[in-house]
PDB file of N, CA and C in Angstrom:
ATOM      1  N   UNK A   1     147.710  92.009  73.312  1.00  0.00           N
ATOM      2  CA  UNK A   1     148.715  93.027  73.056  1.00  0.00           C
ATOM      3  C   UNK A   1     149.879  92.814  74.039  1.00  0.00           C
ATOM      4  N   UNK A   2     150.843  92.992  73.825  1.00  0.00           N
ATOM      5  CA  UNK A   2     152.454  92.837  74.500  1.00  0.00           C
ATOM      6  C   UNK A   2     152.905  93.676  74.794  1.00  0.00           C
ATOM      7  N   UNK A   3     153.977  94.238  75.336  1.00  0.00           N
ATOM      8  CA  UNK A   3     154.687  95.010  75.940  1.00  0.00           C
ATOM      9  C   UNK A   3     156.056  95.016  74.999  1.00  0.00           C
ATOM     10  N   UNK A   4     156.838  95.887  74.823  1.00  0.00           N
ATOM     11  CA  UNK A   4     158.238  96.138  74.736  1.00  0.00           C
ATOM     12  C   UNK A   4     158.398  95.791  76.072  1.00  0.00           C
ATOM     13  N   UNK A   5     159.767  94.979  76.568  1.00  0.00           N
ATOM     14  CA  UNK A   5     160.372  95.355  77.714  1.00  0.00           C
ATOM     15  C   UNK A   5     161.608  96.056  77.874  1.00  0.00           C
ATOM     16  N   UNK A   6     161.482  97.200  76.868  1.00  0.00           N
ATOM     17  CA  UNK A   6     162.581  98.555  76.809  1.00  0.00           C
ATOM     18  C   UNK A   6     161.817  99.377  77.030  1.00  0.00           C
ATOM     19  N   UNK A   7     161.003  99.839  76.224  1.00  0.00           N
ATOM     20  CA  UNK A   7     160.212 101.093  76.255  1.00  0.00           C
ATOM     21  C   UNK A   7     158.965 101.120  76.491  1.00  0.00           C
ATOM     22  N   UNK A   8     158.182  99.790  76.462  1.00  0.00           N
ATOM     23  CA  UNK A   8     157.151  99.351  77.056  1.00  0.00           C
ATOM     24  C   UNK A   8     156.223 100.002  76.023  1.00  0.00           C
ATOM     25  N   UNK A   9     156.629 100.186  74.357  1.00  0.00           N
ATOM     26  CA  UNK A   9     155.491 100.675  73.517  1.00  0.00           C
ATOM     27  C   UNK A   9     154.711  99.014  73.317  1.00  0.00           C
ATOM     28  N   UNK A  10     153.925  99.195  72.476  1.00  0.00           N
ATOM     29  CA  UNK A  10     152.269  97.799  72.612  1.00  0.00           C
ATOM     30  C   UNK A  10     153.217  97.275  71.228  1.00  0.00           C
ATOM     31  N   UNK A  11     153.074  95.955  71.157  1.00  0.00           N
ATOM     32  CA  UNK A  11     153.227  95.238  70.175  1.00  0.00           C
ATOM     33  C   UNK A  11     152.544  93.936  69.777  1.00  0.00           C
ATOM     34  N   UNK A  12     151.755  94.227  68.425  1.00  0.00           N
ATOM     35  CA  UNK A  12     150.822  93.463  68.120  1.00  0.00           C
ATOM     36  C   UNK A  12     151.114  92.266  67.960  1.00  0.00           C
ATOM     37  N   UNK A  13     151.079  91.610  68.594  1.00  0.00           N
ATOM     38  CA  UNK A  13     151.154  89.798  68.166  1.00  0.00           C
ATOM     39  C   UNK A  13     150.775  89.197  68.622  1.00  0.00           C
ATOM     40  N   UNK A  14     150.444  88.135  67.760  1.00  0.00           N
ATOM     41  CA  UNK A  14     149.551  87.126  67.310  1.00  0.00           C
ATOM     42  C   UNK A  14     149.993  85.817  68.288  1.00  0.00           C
ATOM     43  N   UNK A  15     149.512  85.382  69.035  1.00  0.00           N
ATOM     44  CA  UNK A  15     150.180  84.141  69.490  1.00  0.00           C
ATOM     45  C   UNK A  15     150.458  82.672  69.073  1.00  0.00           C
ATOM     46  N   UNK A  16     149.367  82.633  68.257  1.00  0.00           N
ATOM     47  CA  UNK A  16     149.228  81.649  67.041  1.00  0.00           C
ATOM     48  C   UNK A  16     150.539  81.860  65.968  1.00  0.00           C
ATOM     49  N   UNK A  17     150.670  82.900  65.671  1.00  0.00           N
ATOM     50  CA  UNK A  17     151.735  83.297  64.608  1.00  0.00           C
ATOM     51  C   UNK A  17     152.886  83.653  64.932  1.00  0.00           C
ATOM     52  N   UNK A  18     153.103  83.453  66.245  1.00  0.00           N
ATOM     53  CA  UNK A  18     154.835  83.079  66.823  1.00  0.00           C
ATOM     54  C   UNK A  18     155.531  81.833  66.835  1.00  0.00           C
ATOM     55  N   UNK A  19     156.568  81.399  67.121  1.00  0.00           N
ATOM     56  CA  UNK A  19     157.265  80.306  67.499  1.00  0.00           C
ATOM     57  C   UNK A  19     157.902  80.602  68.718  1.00  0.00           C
ATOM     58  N   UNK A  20     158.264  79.436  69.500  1.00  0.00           N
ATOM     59  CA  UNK A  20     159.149  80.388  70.739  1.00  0.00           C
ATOM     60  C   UNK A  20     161.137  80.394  70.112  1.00  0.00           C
ATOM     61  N   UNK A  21     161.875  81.074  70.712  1.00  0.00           N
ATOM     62  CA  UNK A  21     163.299  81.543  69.784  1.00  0.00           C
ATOM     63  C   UNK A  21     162.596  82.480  68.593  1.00  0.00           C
ATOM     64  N   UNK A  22     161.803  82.819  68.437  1.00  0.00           N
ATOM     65  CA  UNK A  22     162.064  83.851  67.093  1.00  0.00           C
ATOM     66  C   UNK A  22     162.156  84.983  67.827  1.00  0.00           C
ATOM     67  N   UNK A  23     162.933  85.925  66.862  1.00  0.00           N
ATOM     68  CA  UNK A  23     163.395  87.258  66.856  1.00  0.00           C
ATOM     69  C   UNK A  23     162.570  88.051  66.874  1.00  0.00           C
ATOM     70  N   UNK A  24     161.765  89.278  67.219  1.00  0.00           N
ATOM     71  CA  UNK A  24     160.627  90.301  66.752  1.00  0.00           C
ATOM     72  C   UNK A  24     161.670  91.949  66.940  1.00  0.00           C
ATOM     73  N   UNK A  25     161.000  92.363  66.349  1.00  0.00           N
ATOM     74  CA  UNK A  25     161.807  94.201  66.554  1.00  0.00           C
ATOM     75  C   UNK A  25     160.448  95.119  67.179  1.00  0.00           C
ATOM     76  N   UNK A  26     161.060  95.561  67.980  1.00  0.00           N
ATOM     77  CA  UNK A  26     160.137  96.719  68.469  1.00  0.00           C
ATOM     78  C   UNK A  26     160.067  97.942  67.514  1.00  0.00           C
ATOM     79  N   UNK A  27     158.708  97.974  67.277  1.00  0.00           N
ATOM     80  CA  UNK A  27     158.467  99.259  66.480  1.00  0.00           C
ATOM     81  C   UNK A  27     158.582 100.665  66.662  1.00  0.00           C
ATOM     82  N   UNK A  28     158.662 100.554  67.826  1.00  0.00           N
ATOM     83  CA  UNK A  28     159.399 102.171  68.680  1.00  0.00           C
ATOM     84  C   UNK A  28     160.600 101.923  69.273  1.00  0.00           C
ATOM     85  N   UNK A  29     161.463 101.247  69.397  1.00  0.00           N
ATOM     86  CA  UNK A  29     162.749 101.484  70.077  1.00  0.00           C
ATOM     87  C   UNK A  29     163.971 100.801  69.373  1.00  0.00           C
ATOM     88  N   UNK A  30     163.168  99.978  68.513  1.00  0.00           N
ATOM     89  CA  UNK A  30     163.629  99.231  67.408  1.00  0.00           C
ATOM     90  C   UNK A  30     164.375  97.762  68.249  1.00  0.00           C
ATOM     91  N   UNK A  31     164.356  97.513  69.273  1.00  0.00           N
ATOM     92  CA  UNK A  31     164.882  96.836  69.879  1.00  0.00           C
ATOM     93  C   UNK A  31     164.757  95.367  69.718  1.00  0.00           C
ATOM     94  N   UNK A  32     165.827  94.835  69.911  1.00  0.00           N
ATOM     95  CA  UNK A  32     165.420  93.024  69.145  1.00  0.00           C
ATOM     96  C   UNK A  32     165.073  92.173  70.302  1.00  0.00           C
ATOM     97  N   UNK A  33     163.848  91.931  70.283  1.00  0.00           N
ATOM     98  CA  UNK A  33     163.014  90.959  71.436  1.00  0.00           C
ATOM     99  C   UNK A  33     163.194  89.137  70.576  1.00  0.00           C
ATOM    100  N   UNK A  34     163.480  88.323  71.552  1.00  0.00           N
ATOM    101  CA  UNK A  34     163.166  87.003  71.530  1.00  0.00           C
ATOM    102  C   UNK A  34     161.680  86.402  72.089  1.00  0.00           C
ATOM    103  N   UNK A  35     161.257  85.571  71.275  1.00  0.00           N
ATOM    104  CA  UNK A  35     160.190  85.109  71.578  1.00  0.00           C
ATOM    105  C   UNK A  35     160.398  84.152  73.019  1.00  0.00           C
ATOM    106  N   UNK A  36     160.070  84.241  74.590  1.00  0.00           N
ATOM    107  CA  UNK A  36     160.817  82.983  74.934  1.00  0.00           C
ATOM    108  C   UNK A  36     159.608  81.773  75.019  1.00  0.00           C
ATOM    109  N   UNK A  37     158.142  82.559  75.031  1.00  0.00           N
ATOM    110  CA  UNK A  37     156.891  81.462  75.265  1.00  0.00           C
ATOM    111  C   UNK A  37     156.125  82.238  74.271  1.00  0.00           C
ATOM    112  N   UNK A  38     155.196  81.011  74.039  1.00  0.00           N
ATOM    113  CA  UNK A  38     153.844  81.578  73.205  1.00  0.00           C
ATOM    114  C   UNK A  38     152.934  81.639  73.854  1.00  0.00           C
ATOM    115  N   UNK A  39     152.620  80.796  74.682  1.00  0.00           N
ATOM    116  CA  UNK A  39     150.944  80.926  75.471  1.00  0.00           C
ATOM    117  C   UNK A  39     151.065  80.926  76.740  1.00  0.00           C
ATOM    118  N   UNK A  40     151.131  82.309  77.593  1.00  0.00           N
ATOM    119  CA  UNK A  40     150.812  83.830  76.475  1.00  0.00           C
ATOM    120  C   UNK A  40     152.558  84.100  76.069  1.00  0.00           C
ATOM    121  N   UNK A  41     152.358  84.794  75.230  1.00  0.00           N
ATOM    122  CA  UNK A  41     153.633  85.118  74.630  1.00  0.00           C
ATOM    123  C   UNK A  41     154.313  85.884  75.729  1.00  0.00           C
ATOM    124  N   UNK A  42     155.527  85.730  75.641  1.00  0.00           N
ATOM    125  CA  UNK A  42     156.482  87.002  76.530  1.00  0.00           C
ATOM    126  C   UNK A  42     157.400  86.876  76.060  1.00  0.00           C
ATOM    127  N   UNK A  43     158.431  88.054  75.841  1.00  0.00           N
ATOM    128  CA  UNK A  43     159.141  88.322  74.891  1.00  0.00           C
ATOM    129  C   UNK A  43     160.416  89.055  75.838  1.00  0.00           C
ATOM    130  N   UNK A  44     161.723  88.176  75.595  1.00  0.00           N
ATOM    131  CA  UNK A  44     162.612  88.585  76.638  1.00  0.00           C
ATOM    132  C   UNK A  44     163.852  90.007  75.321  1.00  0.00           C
ATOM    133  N   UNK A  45     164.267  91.025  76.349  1.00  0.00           N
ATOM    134  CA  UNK A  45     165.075  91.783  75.059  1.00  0.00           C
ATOM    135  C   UNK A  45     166.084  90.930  75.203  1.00  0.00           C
ATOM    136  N   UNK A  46     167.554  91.333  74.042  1.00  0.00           N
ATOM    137  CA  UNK A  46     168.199  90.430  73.739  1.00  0.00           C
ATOM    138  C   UNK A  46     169.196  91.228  73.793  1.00  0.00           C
ATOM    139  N   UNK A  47     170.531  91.330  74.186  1.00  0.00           N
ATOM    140  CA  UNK A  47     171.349  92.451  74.834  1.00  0.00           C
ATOM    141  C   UNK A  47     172.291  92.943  73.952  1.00  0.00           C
ATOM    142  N   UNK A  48     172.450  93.903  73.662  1.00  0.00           N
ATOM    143  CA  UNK A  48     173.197  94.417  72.305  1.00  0.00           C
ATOM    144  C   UNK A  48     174.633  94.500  72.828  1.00  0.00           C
ATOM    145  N   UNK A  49     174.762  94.236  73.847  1.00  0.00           N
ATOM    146  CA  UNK A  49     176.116  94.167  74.610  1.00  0.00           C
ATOM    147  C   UNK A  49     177.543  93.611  74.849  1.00  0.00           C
ATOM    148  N   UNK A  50     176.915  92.852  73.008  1.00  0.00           N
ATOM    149  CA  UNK A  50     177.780  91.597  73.229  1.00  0.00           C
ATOM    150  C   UNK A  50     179.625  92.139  72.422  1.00  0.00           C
ATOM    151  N   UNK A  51     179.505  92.900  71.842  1.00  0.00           N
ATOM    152  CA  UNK A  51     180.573  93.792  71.164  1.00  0.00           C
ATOM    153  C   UNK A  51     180.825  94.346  72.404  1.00  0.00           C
ATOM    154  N   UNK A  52     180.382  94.856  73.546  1.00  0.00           N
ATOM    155  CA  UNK A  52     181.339  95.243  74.660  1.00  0.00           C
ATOM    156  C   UNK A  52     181.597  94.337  75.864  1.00  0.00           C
ATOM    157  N   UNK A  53     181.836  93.192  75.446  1.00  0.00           N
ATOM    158  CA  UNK A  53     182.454  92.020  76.075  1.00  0.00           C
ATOM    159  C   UNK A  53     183.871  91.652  75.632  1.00  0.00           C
ATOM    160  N   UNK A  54     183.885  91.669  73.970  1.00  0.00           N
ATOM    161  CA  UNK A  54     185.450  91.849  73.599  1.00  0.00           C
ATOM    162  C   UNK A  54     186.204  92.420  74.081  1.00  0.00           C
ATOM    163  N   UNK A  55     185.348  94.258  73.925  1.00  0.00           N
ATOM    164  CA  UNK A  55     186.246  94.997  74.796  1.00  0.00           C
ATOM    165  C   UNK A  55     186.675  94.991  75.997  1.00  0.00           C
ATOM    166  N   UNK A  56     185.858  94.286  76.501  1.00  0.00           N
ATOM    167  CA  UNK A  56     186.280  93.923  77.857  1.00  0.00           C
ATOM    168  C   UNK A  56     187.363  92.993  78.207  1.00  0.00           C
ATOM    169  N   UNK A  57     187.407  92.010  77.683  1.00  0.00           N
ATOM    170  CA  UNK A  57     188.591  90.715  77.285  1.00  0.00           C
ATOM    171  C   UNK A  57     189.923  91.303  76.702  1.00  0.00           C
ATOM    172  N   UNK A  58     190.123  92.508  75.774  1.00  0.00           N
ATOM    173  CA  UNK A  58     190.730  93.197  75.871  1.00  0.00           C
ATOM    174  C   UNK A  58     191.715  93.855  76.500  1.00  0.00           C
ATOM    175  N   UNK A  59     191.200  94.128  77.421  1.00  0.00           N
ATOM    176  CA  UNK A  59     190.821  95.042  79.080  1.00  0.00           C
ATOM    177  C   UNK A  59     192.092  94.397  79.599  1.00  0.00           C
ATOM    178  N   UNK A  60     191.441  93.172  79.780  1.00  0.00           N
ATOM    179  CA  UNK A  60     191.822  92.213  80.841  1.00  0.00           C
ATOM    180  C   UNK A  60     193.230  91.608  80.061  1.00  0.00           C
ATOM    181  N   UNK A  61     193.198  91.350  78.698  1.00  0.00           N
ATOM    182  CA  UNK A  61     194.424  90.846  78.103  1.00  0.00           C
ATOM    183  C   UNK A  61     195.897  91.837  78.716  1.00  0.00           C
ATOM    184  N   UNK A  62     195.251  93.544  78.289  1.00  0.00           N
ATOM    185  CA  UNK A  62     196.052  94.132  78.219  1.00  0.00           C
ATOM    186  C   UNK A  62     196.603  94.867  79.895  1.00  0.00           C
ATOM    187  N   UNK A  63     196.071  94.182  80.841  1.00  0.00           N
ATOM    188  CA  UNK A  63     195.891  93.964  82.545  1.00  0.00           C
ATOM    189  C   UNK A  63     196.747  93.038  82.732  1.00  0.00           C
ATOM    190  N   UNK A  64     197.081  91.777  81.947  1.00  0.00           N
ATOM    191  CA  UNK A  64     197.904  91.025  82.335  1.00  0.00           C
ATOM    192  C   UNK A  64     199.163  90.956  81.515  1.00  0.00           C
ATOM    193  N   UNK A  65     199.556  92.113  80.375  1.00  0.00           N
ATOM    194  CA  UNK A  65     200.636  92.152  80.584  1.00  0.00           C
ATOM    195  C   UNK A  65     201.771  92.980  81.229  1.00  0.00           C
ATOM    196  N   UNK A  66     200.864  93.539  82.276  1.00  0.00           N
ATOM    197  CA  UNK A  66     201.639  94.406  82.983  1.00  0.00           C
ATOM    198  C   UNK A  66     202.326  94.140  83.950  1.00  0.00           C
ATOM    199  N   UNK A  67     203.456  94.478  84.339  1.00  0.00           N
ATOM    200  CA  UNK A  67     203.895  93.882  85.866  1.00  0.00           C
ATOM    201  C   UNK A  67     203.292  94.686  86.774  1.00  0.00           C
ATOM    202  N   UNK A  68     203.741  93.683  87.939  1.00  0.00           N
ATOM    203  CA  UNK A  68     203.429  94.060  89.329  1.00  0.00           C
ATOM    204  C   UNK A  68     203.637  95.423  89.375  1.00  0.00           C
ATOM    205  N   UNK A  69     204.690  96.012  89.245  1.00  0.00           N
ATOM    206  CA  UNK A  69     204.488  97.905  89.995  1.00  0.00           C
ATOM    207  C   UNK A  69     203.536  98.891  88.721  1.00  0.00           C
ATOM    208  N   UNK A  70     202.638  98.042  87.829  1.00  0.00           N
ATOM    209  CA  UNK A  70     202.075  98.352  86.950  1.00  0.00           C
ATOM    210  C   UNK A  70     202.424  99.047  85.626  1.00  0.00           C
ATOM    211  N   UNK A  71     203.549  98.893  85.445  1.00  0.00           N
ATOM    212  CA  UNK A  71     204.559  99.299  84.008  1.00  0.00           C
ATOM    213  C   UNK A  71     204.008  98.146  82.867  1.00  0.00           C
ATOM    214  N   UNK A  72     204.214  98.562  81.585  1.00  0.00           N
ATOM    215  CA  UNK A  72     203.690  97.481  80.776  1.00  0.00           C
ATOM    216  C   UNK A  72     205.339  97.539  80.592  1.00  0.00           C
ATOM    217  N   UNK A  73     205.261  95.669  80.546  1.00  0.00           N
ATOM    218  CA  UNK A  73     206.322  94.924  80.176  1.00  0.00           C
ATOM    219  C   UNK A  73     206.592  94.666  78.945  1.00  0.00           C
ATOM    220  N   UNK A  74     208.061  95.305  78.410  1.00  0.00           N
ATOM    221  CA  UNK A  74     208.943  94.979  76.886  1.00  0.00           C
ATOM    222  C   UNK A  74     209.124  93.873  76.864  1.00  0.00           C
ATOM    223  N   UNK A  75     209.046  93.435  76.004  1.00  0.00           N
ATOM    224  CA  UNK A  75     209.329  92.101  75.836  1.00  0.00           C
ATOM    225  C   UNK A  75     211.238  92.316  75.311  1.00  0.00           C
ATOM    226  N   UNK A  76     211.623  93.379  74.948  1.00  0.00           N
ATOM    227  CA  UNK A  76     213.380  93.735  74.918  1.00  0.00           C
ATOM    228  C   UNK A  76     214.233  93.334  76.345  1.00  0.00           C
ATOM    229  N   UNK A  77     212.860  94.259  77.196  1.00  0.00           N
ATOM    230  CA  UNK A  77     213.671  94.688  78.259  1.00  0.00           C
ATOM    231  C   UNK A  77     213.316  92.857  79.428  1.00  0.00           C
ATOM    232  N   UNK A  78     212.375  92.057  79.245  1.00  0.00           N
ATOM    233  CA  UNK A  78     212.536  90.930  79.507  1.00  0.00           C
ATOM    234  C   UNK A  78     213.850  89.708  79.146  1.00  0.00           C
ATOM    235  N   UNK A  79     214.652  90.180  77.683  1.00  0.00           N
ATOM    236  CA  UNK A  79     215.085  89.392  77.534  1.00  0.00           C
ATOM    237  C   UNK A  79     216.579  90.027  78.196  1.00  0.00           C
ATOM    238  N   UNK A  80     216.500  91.426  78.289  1.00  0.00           N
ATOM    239  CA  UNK A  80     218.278  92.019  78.890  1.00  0.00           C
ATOM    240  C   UNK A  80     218.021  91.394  80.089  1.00  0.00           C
ATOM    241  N   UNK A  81     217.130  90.998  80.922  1.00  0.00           N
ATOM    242  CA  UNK A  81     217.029  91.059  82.259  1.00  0.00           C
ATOM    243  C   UNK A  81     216.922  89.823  82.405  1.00  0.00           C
ATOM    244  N   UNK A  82     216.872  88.452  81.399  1.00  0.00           N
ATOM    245  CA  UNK A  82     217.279  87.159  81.457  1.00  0.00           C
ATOM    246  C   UNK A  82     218.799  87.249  81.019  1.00  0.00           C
ATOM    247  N   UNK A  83     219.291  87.699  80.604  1.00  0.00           N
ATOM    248  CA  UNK A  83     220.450  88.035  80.184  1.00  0.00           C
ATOM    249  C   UNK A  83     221.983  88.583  81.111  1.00  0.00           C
ATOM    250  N   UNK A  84     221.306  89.448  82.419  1.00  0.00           N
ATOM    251  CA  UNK A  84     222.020  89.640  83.129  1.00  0.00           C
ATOM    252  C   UNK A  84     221.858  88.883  84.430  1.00  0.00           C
ATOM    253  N   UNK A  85     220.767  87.901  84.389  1.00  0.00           N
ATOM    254  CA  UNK A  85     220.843  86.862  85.464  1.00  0.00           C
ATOM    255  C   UNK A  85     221.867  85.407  85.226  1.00  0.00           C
ATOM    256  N   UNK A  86     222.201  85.791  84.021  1.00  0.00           N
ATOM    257  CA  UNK A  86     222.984  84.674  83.885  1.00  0.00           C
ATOM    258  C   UNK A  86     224.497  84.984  83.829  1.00  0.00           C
TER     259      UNK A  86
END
């Protein structure tokens, strides 16, 4: 018998009837476990986290178009201000 390593409910499997990389779902937390060994099996979770990594890149896109005294930069007001340097 196995462990969830979310909620730590029992999950029946077979060690014979795994592969290592396969997917399993926890029956109480519903959580998507990877197979990473078979003998004995252990089963790593798999991080649902990956949709808040975009957002994060995001983050950071919208971090660098700001200037230094932290104003977000026009791209209008970039070109008056090449405009009066010349």
């Amino acid at each position: 018998m196995i462990r969830c390593p979310e909620c730590s409910a029992e999950i029946d499997v077979d060690e014979d009837e795994v592969e290592e990389g396969e997917i399993l779902s926890c029956p109480e937390c519903e959580s998507e476990l990877e197979v990473s060994q078979t003998h004995p099996v252990h089963l790593n979770l798999i991080s649902e986290d990956g949709d808040d990594d975009d957002d994060e890149d995001d983050d950071e896109d919208e971090a660098a178009e700001e200037s230094e005294n932290g104003d977000l930069i026009d791209e209008d007001d970039e070109e008056e201000e090449e405009e009066d340097e010349e």
